[in-house]
C-alpha atoms as a PDB file:
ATOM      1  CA  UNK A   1       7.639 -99.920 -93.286  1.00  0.00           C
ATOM      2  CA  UNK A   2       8.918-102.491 -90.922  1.00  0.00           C
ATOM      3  CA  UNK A   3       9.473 -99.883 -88.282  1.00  0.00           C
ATOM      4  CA  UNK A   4       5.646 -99.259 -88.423  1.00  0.00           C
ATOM      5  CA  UNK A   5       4.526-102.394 -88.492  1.00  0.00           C
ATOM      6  CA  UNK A   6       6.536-103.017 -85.162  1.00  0.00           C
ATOM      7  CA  UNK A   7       5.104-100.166 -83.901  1.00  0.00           C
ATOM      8  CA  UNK A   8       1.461-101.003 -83.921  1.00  0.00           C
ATOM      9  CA  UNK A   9       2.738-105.007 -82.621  1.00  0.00           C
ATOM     10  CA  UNK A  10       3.787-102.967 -79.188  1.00  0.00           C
ATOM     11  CA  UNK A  11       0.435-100.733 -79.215  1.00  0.00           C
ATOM     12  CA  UNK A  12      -1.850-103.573 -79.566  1.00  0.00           C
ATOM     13  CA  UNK A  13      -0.161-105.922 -77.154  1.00  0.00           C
ATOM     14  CA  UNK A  14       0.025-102.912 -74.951  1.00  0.00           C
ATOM     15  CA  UNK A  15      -3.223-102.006 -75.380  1.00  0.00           C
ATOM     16  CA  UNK A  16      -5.093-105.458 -75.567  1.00  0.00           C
ATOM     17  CA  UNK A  17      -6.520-108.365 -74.192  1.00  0.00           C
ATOM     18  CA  UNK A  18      -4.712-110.166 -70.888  1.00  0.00           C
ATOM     19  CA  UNK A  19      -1.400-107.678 -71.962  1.00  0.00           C
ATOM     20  CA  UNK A  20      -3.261-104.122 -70.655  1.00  0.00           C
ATOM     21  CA  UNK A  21      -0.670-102.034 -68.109  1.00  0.00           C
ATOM     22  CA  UNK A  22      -0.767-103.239 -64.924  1.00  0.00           C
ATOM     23  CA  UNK A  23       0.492-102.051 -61.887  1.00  0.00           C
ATOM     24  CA  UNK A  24       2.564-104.246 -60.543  1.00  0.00           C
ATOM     25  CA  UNK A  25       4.094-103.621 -56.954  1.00  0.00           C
ATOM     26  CA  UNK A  26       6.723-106.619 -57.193  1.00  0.00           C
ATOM     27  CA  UNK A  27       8.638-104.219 -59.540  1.00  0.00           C
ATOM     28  CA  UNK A  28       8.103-101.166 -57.143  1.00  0.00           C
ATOM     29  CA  UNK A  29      12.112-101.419 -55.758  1.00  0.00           C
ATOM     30  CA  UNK A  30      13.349-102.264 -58.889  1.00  0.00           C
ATOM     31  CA  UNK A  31      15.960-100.419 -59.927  1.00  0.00           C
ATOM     32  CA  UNK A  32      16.689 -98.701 -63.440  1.00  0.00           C
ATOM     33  CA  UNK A  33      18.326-101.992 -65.181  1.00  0.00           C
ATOM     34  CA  UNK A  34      16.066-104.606 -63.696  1.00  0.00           C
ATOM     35  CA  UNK A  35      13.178-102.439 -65.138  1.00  0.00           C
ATOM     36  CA  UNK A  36      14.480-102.468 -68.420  1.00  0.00           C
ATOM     37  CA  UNK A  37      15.149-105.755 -68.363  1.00  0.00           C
ATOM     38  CA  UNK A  38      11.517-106.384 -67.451  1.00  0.00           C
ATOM     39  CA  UNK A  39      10.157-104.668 -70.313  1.00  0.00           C
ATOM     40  CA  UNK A  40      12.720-106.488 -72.922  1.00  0.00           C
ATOM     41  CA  UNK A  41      11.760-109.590 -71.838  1.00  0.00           C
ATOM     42  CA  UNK A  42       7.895-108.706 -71.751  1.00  0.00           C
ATOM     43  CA  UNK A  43       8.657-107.512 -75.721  1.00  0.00           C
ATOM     44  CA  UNK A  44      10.835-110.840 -76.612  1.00  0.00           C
ATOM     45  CA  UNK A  45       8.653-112.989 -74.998  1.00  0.00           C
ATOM     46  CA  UNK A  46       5.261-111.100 -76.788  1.00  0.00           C
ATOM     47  CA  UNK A  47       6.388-110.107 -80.004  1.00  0.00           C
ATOM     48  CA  UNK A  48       7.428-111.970 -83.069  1.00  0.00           C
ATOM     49  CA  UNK A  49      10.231-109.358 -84.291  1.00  0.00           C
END
């Protein structure tokens, strides 16, 4: 039940208000790891897990 409940945390902040996709062309030479780290932090920083 937990796992679900985290699940629709990410689609709503994904999906909602000011936290919508964006594109964002800073991150276009990024590699691999620096992406992932982007999108950890995003979580961490959005999410009360």
């Amino acid at each position: 039940m937990l796992e679900l409940s985290f699940e629709k945390e990410v689609v709503k902040t994904l999906t909602t208000g000011n936290n919508q996709w964006v594109e964002r062309k800073d991150l276009y030479g990024a590699t691999p790891d620096q992406l992932w780290t982007n999108f950890r932090d995003k979580l961490n920083g959005r999410l009360q897990i």
